[in-house]
C-alpha atoms as a PDB file:
ATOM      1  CA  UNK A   1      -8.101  -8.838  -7.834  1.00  0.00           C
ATOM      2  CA  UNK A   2      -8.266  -7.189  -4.477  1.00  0.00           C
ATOM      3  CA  UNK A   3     -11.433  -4.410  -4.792  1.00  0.00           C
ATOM      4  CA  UNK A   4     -10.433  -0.293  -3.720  1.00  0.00           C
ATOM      5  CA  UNK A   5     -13.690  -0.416  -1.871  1.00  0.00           C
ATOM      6  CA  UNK A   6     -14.460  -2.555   1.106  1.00  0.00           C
ATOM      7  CA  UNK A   7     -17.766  -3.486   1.559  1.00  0.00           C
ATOM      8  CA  UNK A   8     -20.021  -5.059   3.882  1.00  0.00           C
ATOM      9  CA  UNK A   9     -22.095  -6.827   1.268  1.00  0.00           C
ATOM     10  CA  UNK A  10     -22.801 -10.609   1.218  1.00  0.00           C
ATOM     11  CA  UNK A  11     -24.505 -12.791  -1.154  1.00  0.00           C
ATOM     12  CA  UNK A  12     -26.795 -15.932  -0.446  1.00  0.00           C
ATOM     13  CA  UNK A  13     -28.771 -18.342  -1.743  1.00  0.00           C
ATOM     14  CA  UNK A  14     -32.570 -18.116  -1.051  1.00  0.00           C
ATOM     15  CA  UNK A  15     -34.304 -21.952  -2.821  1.00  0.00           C
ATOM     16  CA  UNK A  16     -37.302 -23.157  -3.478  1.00  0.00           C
ATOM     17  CA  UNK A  17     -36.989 -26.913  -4.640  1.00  0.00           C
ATOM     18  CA  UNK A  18     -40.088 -26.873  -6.732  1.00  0.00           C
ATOM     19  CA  UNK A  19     -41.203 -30.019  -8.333  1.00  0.00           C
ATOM     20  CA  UNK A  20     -39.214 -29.952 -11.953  1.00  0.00           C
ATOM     21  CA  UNK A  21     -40.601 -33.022 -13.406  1.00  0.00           C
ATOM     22  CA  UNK A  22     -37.645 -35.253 -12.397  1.00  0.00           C
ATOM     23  CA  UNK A  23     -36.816 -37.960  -9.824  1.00  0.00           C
ATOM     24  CA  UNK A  24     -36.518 -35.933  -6.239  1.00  0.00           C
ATOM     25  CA  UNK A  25     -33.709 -38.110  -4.941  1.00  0.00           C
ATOM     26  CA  UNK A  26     -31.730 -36.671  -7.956  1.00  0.00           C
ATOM     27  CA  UNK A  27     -32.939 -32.579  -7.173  1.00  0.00           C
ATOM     28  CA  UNK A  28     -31.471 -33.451  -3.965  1.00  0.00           C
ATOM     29  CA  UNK A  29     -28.475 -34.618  -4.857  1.00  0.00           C
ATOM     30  CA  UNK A  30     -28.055 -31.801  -7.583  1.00  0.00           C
ATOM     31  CA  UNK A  31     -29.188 -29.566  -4.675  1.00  0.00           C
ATOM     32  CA  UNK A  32     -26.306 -30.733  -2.115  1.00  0.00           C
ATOM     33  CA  UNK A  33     -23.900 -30.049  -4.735  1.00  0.00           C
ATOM     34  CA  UNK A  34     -24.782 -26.496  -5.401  1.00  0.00           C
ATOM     35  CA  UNK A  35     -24.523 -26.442  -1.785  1.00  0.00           C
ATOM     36  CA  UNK A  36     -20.784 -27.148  -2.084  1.00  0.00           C
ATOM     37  CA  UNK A  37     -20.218 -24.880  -5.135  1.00  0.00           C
ATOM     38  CA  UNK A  38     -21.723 -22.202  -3.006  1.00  0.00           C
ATOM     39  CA  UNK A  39     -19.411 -23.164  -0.128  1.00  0.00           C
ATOM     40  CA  UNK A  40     -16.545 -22.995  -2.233  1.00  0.00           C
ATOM     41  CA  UNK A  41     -17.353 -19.989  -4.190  1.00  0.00           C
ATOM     42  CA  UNK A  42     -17.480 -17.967  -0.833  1.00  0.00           C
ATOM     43  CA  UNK A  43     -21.168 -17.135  -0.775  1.00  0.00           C
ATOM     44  CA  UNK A  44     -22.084 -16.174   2.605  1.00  0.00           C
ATOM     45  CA  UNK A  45     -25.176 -18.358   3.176  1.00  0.00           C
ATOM     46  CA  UNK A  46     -28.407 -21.225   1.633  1.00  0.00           C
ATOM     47  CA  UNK A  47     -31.482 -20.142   2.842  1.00  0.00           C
ATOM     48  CA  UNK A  48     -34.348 -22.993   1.818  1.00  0.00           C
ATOM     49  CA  UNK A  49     -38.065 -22.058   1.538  1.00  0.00           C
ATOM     50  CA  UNK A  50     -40.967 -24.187   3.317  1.00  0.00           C
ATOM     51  CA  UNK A  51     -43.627 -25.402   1.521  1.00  0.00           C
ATOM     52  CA  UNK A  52     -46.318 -28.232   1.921  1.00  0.00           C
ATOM     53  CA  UNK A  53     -48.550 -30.344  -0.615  1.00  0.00           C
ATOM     54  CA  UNK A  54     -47.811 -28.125  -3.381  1.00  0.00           C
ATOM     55  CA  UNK A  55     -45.666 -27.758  -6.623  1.00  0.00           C
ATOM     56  CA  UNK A  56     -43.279 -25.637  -4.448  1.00  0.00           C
ATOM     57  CA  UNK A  57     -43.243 -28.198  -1.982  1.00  0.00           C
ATOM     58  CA  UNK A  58     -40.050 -30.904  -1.918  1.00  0.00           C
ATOM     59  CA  UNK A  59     -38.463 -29.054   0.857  1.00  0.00           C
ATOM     60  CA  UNK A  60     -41.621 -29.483   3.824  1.00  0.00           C
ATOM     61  CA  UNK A  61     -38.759 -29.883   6.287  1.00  0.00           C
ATOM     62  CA  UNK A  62     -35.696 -27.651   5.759  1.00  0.00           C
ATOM     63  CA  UNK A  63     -34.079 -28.645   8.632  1.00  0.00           C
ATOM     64  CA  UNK A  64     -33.576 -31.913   7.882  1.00  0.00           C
ATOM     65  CA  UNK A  65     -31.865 -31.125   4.201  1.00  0.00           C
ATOM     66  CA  UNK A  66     -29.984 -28.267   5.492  1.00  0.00           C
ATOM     67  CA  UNK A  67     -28.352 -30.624   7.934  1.00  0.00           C
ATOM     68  CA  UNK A  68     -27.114 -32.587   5.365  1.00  0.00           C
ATOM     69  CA  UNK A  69     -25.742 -29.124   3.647  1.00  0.00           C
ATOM     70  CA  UNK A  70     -23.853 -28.658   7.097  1.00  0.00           C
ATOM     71  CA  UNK A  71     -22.387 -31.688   6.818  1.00  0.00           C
ATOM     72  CA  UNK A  72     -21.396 -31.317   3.384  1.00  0.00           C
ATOM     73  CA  UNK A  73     -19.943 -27.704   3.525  1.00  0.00           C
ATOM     74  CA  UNK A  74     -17.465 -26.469   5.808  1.00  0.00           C
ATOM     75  CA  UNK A  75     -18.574 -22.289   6.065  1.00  0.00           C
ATOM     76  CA  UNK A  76     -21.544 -22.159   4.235  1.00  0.00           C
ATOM     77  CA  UNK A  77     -24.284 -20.546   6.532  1.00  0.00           C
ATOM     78  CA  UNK A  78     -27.873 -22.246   6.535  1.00  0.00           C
ATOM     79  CA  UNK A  79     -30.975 -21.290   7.845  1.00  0.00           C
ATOM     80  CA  UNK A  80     -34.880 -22.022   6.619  1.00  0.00           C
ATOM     81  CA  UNK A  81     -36.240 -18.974   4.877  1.00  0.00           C
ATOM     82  CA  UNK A  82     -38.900 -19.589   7.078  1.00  0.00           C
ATOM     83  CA  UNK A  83     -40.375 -22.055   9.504  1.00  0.00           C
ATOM     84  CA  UNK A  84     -44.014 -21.348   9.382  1.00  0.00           C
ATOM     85  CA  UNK A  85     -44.618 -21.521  13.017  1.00  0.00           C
ATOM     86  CA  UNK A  86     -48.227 -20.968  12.343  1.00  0.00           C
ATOM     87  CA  UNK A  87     -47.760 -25.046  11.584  1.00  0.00           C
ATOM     88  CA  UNK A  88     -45.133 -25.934  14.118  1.00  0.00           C
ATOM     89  CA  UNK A  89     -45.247 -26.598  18.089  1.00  0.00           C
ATOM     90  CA  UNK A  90     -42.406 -23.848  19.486  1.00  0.00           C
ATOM     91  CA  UNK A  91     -40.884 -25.974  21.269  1.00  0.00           C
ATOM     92  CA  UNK A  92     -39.905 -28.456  18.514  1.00  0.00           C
ATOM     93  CA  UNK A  93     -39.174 -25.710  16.308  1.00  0.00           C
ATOM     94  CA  UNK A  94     -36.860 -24.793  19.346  1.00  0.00           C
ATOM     95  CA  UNK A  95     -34.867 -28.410  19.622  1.00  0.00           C
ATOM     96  CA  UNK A  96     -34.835 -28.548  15.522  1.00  0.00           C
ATOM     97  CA  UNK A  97     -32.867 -25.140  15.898  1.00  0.00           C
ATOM     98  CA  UNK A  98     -30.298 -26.451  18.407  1.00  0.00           C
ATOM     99  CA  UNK A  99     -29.990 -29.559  16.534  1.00  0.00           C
ATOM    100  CA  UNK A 100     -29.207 -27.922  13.285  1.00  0.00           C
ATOM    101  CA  UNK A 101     -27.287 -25.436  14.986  1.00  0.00           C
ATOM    102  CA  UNK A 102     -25.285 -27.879  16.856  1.00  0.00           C
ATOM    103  CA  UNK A 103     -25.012 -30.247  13.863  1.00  0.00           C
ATOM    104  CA  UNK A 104     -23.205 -27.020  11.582  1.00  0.00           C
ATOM    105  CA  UNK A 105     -21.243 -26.056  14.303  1.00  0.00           C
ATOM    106  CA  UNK A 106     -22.705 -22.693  14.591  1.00  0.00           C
ATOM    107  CA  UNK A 107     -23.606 -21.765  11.283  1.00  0.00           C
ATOM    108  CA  UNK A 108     -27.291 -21.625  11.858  1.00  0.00           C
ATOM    109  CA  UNK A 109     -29.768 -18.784  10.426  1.00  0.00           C
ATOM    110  CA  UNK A 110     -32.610 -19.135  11.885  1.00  0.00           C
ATOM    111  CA  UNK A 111     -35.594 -17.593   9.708  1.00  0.00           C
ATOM    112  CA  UNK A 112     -39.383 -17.731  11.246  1.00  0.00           C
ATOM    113  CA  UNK A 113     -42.876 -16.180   9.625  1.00  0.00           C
ATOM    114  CA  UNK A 114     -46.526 -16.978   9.604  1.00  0.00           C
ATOM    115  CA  UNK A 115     -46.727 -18.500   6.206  1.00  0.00           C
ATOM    116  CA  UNK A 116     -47.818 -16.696   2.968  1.00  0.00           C
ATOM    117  CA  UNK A 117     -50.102 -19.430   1.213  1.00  0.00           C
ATOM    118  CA  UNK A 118     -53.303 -19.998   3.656  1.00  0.00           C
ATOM    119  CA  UNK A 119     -54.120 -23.105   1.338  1.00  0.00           C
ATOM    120  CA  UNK A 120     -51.087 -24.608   2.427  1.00  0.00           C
ATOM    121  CA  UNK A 121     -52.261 -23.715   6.507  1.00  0.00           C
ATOM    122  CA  UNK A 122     -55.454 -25.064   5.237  1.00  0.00           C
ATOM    123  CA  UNK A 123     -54.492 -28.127   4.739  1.00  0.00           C
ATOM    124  CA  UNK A 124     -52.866 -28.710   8.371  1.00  0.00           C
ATOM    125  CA  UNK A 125     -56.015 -27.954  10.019  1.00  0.00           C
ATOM    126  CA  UNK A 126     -54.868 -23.797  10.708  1.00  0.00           C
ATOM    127  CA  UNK A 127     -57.187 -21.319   9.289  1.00  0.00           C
ATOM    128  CA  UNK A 128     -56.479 -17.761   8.335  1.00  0.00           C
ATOM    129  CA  UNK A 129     -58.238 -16.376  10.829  1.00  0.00           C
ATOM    130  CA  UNK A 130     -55.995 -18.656  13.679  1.00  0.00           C
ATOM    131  CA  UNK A 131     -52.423 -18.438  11.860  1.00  0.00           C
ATOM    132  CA  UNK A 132     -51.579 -14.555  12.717  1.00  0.00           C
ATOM    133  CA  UNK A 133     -52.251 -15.889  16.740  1.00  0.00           C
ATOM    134  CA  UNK A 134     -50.782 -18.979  16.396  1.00  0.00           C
ATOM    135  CA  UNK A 135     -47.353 -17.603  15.184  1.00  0.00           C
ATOM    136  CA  UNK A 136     -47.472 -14.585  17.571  1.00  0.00           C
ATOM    137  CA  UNK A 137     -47.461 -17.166  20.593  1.00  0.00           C
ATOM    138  CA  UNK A 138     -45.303 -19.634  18.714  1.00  0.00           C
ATOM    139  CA  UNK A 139     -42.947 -16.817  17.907  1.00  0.00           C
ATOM    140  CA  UNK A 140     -42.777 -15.449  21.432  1.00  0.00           C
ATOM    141  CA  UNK A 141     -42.106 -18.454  22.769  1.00  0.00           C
ATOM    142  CA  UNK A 142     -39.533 -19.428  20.545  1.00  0.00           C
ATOM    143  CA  UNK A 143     -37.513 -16.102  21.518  1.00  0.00           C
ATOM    144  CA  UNK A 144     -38.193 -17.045  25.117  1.00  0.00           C
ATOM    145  CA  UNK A 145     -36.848 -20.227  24.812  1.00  0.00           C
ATOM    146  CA  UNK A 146     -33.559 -19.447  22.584  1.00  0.00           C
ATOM    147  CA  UNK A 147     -32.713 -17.432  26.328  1.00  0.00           C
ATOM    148  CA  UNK A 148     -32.332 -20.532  28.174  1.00  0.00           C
ATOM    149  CA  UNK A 149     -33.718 -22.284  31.244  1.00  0.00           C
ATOM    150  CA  UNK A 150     -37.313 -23.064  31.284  1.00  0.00           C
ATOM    151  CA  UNK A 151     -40.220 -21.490  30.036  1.00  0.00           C
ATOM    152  CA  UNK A 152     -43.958 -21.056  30.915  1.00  0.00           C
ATOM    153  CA  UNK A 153     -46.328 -19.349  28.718  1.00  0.00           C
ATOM    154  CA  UNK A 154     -50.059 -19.117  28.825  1.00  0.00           C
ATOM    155  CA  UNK A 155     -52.015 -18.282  25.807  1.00  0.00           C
ATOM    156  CA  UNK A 156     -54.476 -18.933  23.323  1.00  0.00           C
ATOM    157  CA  UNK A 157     -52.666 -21.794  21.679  1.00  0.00           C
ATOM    158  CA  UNK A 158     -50.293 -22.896  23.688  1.00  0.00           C
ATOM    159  CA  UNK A 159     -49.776 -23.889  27.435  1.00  0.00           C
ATOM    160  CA  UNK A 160     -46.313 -24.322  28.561  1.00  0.00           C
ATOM    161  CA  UNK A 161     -45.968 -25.444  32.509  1.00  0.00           C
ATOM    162  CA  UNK A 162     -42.127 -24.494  33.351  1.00  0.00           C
ATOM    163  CA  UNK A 163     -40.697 -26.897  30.527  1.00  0.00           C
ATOM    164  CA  UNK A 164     -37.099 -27.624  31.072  1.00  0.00           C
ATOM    165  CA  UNK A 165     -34.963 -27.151  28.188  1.00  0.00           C
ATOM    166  CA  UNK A 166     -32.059 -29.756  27.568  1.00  0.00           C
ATOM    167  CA  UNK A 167     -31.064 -28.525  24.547  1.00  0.00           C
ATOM    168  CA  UNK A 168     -28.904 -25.484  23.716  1.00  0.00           C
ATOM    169  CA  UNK A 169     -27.865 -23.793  20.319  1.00  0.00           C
ATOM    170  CA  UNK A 170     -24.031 -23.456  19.501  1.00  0.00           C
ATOM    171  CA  UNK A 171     -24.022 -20.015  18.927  1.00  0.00           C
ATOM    172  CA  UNK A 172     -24.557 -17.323  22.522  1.00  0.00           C
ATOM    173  CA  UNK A 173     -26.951 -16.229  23.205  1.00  0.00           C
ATOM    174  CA  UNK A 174     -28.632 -17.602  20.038  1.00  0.00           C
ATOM    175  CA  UNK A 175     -28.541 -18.160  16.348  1.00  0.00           C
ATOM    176  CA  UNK A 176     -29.430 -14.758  14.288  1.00  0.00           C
ATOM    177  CA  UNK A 177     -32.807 -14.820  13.526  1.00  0.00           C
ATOM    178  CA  UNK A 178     -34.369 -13.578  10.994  1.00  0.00           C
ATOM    179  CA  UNK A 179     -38.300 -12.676  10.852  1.00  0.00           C
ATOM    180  CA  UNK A 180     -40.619 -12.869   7.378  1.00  0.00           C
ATOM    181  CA  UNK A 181     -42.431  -9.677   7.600  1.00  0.00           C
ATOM    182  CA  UNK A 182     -44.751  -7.693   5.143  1.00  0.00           C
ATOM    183  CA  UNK A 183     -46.155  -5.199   7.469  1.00  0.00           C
ATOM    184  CA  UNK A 184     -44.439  -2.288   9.449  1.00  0.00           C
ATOM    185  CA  UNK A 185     -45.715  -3.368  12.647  1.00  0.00           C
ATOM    186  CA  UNK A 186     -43.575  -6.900  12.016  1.00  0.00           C
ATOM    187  CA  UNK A 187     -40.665  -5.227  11.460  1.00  0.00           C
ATOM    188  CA  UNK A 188     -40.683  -2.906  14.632  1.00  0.00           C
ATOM    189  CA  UNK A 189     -41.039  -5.808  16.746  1.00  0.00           C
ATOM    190  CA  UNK A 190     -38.246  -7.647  14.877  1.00  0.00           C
ATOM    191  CA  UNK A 191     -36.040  -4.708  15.133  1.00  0.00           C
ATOM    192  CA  UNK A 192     -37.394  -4.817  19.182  1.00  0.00           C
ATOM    193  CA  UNK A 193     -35.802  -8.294  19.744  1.00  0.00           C
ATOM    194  CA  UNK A 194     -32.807  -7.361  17.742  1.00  0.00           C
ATOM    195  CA  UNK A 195     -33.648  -9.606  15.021  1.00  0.00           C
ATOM    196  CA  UNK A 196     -33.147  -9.066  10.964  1.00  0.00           C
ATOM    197  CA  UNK A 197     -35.872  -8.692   8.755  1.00  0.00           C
ATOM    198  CA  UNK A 198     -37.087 -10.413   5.304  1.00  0.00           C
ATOM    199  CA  UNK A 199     -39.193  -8.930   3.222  1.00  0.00           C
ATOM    200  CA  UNK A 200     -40.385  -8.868  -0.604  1.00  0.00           C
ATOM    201  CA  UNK A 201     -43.120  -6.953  -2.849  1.00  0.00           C
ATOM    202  CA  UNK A 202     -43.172  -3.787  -4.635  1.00  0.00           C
ATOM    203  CA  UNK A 203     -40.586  -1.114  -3.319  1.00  0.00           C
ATOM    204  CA  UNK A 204     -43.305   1.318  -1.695  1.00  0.00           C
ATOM    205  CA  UNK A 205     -44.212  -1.737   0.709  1.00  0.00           C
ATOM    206  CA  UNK A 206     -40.931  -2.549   1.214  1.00  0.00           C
ATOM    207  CA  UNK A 207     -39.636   0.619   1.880  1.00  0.00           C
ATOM    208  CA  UNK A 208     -42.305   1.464   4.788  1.00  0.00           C
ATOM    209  CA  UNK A 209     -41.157  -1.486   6.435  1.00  0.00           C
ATOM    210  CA  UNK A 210     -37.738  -1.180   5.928  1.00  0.00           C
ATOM    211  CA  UNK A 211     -38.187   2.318   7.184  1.00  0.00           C
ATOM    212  CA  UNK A 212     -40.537   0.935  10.890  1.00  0.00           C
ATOM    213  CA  UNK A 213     -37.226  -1.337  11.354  1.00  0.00           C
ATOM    214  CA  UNK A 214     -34.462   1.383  11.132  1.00  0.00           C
ATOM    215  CA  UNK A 215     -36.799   3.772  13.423  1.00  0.00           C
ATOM    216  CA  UNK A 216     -37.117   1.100  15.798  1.00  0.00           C
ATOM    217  CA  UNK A 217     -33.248  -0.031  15.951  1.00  0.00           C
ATOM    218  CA  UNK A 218     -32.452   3.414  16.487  1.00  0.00           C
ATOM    219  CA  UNK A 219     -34.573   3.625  19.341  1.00  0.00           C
ATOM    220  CA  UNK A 220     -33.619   0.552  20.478  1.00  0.00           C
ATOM    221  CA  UNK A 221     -29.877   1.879  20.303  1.00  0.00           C
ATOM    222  CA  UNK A 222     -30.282   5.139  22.198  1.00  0.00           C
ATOM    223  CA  UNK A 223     -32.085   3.302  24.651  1.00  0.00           C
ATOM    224  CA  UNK A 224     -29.517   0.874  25.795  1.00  0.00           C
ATOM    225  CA  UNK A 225     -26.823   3.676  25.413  1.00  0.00           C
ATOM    226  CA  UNK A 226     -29.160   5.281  28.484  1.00  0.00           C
ATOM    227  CA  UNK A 227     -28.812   3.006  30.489  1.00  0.00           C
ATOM    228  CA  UNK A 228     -25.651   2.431  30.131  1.00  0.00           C
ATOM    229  CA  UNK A 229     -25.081   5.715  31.112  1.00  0.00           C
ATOM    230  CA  UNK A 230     -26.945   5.163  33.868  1.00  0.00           C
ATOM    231  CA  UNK A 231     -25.133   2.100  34.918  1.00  0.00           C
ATOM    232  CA  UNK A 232     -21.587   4.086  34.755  1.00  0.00           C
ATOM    233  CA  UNK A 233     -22.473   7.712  36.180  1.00  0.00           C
ATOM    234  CA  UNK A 234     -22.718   6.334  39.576  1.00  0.00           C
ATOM    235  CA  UNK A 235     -19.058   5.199  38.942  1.00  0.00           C
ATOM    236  CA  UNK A 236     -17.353   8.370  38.187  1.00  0.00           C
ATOM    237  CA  UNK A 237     -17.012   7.582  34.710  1.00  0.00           C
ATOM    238  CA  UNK A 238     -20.635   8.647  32.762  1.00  0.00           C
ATOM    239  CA  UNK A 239     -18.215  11.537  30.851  1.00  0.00           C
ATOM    240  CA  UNK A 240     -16.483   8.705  29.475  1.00  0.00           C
ATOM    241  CA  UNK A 241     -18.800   7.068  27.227  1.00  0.00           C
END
């Protein structure tokens, strides 16, 4: 049945593969095939949580089972819901989002945040006092690097001395990204970068952030209308617009 009413909405999958008493080969399997009833069934994207030494924690490396969904789906978006880069190096997390990226054929989502569960940090060595400045460099750096080239960064955490980069993503300029963020400061800067957003909690909370990110887009918007006024005026044509 063909709807009246066009919309814009899509519907994905957002796991967890929590320990469920069972063999993990077999959740995997079971996993990959829900992959391909998703694939068939037209959902949009599979969007896999990252977890570590916990219950919650048989998917540590997303990447590596969502390229196996890639290979066995044929539109299916996929993207971790996030990579804690308060754990990772940004420039692996970089070259694991080419690869993936590459490996689907442009059908990469790429999702980033600090981590909710500082036990989990805890047990890598990051405290809760160093995650928030950890992912701010590792997050800035990762956006540098999805632009190509080389990059150099100097910070707290991370030294980067002109580092070539070899690999590209499929998709130009990059993947879309989305950003894990609980605060209304997060959001602005996501909606800064052009980025989507993630959030969850109680709809007050959500709804202030929700409501930084729109502000911010539109700013962003009028902004780069300016100056592309600016840009055609001199031409004869700034009416035009």
């Amino acid at each position: 049945m063909t709807s009246t009413f066009p919309s814009k909405l899509a519907f994905g999958i957002f796991d967890h593969l929590d320990a469920n008493g069972h063999d993990v080969a077999q959740q995997y399997n079971d996993r990959l095939l829900l992959a391909e009833a998703c694939d068939r069934l037209g959902f949009y994207a599979y969007h896999l949580a990252e977890h570590h030494c916990t219950p919650h924690g048989r998917s540590p490396v997303p990447n590596l089972f969502l390229s196996s969904v890639a290979q066995r789906t044929t539109r299916l978006r996929v993207g971790p819901m996030v990579m804690l880069l308060s754990l990772h190096h940004p420039l692996r997390a970089f070259e694991e989002a080419c690869m993936l990226d590459q490996l689907s054929g442009g059908r990469l989502e790429l999702g980033i945040g600090r981590g909710s569960l500082p036990v989990e940090l805890g047990y890598f060595g990051v405290s809760a006092d160093a995650a928030p400045g950890r992912y701010a460099e590792a997050s800035e750096i990762l956006v540098k690097a999805m632009r190509g080239g080389s990059v150099c960064y100097e910070g707290d955490h991370f030294r980067l001395d002109d580092v070539p980069l070899t690999l590209t993503p499929h998709q130009r300029p990059h993947p879309p990204t989305w950003i894990a963020v609980n605060q209304p400061g997060s959001a602005s800067w996501a909606a800064e970068i052009g980025a989507n957003i993630a959030s969850i909690g109680p709809a007050s909370s959500v709804r202030r952030v929700t409501d930084a990110y729109r502000s911010r887009r539109e700013l962003r918007f009028r902004r780069e209308c300016q100056i592309a006024i600016s840009w055609l005026a001199p031409h004869g044509c700034g009416r035009q617009l």
